[in-house]
N, C-alpha and C. Protein backbone atom coordinates (compact mmCIF):
# COMPACT_ATOMS: atom_id res chain seq x y z
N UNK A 1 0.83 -1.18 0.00
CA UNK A 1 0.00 0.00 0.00
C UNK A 1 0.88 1.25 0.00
N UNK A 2 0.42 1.90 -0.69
CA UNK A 2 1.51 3.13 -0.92
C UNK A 2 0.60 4.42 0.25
N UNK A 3 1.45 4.93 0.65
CA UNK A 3 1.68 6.23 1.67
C UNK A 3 2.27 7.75 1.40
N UNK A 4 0.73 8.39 1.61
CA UNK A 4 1.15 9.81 1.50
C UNK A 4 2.23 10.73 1.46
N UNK A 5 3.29 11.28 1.37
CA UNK A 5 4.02 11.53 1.52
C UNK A 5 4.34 12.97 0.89
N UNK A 6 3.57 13.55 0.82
CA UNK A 6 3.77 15.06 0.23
C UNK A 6 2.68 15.63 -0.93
N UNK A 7 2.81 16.55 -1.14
CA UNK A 7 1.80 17.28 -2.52
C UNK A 7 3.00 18.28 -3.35
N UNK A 8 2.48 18.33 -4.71
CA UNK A 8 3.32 19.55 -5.39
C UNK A 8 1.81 20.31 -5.67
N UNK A 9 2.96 21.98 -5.73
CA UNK A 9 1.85 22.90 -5.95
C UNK A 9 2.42 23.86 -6.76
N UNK A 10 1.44 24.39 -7.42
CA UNK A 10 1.69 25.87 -8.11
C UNK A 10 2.30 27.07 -7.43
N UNK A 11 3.39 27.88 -8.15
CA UNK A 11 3.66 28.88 -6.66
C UNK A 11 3.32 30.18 -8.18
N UNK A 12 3.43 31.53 -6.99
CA UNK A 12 2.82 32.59 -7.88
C UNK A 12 4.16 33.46 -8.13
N UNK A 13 5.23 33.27 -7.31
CA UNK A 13 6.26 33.93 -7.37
C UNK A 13 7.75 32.73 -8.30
N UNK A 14 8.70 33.23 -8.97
CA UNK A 14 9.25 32.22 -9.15
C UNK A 14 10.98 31.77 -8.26
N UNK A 15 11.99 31.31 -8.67
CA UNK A 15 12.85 30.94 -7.67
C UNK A 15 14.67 31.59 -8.17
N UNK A 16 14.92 31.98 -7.85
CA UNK A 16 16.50 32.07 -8.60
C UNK A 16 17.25 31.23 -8.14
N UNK A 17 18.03 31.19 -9.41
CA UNK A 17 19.52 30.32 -9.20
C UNK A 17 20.82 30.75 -8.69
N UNK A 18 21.70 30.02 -8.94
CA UNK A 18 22.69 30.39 -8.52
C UNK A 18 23.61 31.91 -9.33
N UNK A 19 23.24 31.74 -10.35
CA UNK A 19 23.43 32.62 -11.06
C UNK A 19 22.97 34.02 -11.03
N UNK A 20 21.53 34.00 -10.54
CA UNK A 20 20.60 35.02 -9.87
C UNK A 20 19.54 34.93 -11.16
N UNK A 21 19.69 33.78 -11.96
CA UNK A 21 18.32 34.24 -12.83
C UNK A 21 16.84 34.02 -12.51
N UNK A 22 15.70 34.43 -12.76
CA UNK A 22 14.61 33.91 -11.95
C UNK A 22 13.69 32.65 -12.70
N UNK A 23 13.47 31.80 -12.47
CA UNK A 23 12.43 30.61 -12.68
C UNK A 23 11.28 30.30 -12.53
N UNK A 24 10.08 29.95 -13.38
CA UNK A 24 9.11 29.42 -13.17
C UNK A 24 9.23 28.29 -12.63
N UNK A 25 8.51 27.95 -11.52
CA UNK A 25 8.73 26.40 -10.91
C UNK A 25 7.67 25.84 -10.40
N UNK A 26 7.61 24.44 -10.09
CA UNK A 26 6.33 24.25 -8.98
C UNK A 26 7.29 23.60 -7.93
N UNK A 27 6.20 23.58 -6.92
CA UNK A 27 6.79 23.27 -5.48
C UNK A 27 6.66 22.22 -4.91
N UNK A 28 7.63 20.91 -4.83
CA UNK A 28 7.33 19.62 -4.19
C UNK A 28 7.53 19.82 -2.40
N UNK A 29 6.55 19.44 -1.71
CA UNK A 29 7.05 19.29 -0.26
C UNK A 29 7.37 17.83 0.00
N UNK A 30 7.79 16.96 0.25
CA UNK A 30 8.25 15.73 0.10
C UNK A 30 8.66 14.95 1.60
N UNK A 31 8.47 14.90 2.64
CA UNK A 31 8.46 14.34 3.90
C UNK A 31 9.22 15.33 4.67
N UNK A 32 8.57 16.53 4.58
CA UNK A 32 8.93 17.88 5.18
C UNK A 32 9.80 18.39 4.75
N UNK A 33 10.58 18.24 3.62
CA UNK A 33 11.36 18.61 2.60
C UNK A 33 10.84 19.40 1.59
N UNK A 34 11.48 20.44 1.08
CA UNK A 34 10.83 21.40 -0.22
C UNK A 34 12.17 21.47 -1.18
N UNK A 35 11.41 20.82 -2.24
CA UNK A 35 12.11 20.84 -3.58
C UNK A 35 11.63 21.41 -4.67
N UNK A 36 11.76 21.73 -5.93
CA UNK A 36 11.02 22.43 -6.90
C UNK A 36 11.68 21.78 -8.06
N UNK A 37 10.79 22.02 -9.44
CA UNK A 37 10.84 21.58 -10.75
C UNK A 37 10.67 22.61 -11.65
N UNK A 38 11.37 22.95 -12.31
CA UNK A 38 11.58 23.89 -13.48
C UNK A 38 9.92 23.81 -14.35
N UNK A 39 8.89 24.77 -14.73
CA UNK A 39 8.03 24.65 -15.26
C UNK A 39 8.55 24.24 -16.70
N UNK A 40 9.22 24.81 -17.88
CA UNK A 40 9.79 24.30 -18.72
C UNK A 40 10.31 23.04 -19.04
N UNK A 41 11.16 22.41 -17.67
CA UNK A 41 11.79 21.03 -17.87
C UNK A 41 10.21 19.84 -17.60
N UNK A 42 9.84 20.74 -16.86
CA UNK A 42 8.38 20.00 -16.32
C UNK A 42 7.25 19.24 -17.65
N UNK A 43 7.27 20.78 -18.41
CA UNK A 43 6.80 20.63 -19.82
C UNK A 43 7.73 19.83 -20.55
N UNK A 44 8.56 19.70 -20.77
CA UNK A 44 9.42 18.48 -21.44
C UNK A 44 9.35 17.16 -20.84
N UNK A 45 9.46 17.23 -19.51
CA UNK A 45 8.95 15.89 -19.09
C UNK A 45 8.02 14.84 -19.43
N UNK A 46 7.00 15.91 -19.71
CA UNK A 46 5.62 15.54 -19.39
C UNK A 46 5.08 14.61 -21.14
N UNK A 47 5.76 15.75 -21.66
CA UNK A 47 5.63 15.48 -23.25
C UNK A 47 6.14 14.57 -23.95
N UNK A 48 7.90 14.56 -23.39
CA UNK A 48 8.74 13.88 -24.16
C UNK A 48 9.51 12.61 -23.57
N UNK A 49 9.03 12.57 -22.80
CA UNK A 49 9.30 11.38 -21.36
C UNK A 49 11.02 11.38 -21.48
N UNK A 50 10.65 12.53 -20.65
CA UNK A 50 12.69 12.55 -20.58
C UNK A 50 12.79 12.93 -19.08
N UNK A 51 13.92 12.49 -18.36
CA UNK A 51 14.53 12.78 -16.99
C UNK A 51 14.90 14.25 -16.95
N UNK A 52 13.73 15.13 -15.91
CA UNK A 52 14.52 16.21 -15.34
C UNK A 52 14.67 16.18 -13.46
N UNK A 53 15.37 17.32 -13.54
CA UNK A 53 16.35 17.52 -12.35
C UNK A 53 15.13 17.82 -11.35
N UNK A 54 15.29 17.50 -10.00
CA UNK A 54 14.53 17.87 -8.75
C UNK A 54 15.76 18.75 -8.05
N UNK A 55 15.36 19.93 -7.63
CA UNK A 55 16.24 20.87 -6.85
C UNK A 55 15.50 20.83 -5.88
N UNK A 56 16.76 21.22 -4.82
CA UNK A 56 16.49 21.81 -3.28
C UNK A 56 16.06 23.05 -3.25
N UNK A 57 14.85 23.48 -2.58
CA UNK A 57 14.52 24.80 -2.43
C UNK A 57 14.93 25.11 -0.96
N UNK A 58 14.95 26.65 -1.01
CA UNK A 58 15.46 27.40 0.36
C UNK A 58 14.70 28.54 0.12
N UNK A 59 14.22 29.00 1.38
CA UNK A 59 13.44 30.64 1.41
C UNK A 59 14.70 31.35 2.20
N UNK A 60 15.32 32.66 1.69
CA UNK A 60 15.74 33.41 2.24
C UNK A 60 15.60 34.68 1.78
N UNK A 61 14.59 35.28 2.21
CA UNK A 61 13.95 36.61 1.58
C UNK A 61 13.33 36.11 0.18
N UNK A 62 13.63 35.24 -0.30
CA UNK A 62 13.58 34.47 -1.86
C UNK A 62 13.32 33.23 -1.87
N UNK A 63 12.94 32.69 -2.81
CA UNK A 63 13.46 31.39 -2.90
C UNK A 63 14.50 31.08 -3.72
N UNK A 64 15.47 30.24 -3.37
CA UNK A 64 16.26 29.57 -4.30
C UNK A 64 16.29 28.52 -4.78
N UNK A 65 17.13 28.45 -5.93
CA UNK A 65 17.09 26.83 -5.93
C UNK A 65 18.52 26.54 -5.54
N UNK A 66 18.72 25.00 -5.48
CA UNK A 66 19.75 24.36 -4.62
C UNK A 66 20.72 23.31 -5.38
N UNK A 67 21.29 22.15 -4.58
CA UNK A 67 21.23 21.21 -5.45
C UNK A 67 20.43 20.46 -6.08
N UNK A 68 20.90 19.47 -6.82
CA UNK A 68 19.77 18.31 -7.52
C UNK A 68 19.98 17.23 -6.40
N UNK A 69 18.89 17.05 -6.21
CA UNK A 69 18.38 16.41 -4.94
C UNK A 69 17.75 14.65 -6.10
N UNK A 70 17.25 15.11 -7.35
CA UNK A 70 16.81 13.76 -7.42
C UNK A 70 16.51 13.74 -8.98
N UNK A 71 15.37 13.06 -9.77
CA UNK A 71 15.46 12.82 -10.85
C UNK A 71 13.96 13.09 -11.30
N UNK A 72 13.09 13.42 -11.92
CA UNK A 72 11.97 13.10 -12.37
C UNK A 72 11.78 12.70 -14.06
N UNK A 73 10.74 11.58 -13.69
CA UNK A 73 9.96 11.49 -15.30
C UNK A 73 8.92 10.76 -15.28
N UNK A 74 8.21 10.53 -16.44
CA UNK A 74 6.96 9.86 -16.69
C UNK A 74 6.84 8.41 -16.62
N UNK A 75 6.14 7.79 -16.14
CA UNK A 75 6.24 6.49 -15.86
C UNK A 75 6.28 5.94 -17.04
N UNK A 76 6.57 4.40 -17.35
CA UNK A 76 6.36 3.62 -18.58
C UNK A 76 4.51 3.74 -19.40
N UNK A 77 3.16 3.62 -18.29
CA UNK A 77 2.38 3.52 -18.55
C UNK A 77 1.92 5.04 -18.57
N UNK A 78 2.63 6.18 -18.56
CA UNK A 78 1.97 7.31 -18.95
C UNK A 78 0.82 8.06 -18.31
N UNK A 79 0.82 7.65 -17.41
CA UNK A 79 0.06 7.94 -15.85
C UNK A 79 0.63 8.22 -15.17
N UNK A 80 1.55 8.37 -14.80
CA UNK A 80 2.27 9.32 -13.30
C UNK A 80 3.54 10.03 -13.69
N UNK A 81 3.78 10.77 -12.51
CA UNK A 81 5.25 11.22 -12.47
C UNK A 81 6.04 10.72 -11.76
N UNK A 82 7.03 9.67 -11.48
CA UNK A 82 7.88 9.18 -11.00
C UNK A 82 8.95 10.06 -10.54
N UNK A 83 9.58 10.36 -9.51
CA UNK A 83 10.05 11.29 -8.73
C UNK A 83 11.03 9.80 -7.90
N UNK A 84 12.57 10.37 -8.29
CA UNK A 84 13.24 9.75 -7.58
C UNK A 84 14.60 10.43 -6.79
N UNK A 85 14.08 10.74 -5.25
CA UNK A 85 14.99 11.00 -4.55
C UNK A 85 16.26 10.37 -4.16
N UNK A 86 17.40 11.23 -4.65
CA UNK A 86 18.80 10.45 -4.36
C UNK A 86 18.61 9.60 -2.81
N UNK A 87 19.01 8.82 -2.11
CA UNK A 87 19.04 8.88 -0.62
C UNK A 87 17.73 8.66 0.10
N UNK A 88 16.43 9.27 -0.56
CA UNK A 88 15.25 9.35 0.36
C UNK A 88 14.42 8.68 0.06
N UNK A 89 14.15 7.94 -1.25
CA UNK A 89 13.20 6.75 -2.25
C UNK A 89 13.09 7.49 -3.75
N UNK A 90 11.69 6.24 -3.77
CA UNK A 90 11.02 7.17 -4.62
C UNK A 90 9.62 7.26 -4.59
N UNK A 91 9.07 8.16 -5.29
CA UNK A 91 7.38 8.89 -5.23
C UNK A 91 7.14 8.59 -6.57
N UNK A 92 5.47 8.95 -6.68
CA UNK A 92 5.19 9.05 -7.27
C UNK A 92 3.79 10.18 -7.45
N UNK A 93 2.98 10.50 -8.43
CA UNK A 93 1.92 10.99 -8.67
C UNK A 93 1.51 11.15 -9.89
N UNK A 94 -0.06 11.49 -9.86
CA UNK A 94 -0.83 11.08 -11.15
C UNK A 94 -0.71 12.56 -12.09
N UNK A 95 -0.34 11.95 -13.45
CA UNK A 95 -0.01 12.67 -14.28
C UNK A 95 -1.48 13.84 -14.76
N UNK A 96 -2.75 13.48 -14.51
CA UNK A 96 -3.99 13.94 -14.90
C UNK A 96 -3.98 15.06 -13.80
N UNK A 97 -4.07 14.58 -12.56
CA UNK A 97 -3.88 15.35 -11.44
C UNK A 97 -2.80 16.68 -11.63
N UNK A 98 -1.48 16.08 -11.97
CA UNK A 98 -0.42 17.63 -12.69
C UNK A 98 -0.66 18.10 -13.55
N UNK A 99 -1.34 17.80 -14.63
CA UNK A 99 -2.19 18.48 -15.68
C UNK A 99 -2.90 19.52 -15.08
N UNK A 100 -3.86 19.07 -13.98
CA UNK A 100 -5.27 20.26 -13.84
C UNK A 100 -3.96 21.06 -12.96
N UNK A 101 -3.25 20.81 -11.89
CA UNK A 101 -2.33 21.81 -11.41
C UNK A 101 -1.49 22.73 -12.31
N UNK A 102 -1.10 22.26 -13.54
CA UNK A 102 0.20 23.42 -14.44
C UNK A 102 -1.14 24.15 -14.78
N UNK A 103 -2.93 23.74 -15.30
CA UNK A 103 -3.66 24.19 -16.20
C UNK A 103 -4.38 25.43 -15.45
N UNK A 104 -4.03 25.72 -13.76
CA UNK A 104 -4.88 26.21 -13.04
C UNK A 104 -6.14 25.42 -12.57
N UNK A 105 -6.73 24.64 -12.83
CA UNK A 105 -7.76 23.99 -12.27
C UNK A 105 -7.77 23.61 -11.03
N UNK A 106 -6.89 23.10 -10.57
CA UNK A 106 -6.63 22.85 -9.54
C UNK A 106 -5.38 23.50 -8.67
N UNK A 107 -5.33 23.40 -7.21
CA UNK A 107 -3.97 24.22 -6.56
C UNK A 107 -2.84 23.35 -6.12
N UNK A 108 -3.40 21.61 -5.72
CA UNK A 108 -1.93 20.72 -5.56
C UNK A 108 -2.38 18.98 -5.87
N UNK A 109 -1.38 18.51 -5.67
CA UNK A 109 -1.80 16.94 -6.26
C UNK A 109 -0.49 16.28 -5.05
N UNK A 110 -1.54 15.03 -4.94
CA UNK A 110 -0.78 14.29 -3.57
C UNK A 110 0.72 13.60 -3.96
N UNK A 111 1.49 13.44 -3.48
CA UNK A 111 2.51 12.74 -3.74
C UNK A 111 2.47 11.62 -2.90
N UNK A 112 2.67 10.08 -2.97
CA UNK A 112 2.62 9.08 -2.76
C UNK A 112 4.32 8.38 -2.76
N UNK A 113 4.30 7.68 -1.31
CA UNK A 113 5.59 7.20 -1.46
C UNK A 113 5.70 5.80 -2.13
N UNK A 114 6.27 5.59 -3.40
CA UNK A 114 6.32 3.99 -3.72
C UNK A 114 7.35 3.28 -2.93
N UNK A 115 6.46 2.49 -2.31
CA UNK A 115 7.02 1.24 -1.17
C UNK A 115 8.11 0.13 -1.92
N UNK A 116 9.17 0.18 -1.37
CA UNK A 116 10.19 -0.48 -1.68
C UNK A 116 10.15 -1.86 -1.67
N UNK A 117 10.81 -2.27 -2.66
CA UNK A 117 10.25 -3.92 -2.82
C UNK A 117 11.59 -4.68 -2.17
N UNK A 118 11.33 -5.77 -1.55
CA UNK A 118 12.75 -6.69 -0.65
C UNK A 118 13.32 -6.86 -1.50
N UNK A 119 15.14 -7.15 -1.19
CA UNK A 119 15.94 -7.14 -2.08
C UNK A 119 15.62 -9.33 -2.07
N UNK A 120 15.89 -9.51 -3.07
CA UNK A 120 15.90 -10.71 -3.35
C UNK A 120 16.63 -11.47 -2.89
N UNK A 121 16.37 -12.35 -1.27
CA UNK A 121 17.68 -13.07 -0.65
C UNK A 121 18.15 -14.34 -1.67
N UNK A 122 19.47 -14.40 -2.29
CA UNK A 122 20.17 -15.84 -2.76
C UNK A 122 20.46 -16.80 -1.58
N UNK A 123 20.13 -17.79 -1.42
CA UNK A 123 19.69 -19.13 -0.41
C UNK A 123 20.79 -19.60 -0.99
N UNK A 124 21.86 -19.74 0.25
CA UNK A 124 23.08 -20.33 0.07
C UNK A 124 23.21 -21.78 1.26
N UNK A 125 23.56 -22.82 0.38
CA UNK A 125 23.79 -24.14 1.11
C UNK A 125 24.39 -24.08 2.33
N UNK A 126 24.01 -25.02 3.50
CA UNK A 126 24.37 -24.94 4.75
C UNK A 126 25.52 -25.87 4.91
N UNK A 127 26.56 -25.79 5.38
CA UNK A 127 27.54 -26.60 5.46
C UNK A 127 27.50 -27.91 5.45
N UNK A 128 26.30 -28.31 6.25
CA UNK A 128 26.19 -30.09 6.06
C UNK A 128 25.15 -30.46 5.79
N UNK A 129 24.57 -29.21 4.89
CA UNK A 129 23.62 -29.63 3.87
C UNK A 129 23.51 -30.47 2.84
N UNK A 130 23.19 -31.35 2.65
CA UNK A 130 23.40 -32.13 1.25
C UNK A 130 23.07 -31.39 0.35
N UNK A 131 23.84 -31.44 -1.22
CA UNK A 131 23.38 -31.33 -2.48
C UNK A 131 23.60 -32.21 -2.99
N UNK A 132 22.46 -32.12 -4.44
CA UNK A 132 22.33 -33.10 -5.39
C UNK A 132 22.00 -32.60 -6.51
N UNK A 133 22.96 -33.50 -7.46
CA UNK A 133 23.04 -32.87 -8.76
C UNK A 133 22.08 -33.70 -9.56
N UNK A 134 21.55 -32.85 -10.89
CA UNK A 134 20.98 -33.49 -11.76
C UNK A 134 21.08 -33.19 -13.08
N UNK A 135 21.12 -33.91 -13.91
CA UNK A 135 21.61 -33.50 -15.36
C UNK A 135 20.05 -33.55 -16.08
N UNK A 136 20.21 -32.84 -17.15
CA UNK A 136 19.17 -31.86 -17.59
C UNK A 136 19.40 -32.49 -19.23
């Protein structure tokens, strides 16, 4: 079962870089974490199912942006946005849902944590375990 874990939203102001240029962005909050997505790379994402950058946001009088904190793109089935945090997992959310948010219709869309699947244990023979071979 997958678990809540944040919303992205529309912001009205945009973010500068390091450079000091200013950006259209939207705003991921992510398990009390705030990151942002380039509206442009967002639109390429969305369209061309290509990997863009997740930045760290910071308010100081401004917002900035930060490092790349993670990866985003469109899922295989063309329904969500797959959001993958270096270090922290990964998310996801519904691509229809970010539609009505870039379109104005709506003001945020939930972010969902995708639950990590067990790593696959290899079952290694016990010392005075018997084996037995068989030809094929």
């Amino acid at each position: 079962m997958m678990e809540k874990a944040g919303y992205l939203q529309r912001t009205r102001s945009g973010a500068l870089d390091s450079e000091g240029v200013v950006h259209d962005i939207v705003e991921l909050h992510i398990l009390g974490n705030r990151y942002a997505i380039r509206k442009p790379d967002l639109a390429k994402a969305v369209s061309g199912r290509m990997y863009v950058q997740v930045e760290e946001l910071t308010r100081n009088w401004n917002e900035y942006l930060g490092l790349t904190r993670g990866l985003a793109h469109v899922s295989v089935s063309g329904k969500a946005l797959n959001i993958d945090l270096f270090e922290t997992g990964n998310f996801t959310l519904s691509l229809a849902m970010l539609r009505a948010v870039i379109y104005g219709k709506e003001r945020s869309v939930p972010i969902v944590k995708i639950p990590e699947t067990p790593a696959v244990k290899i079952r290694r023979a016990a010392e005075d375990q018997q084996k037995i071979s068989a030809v094929v």
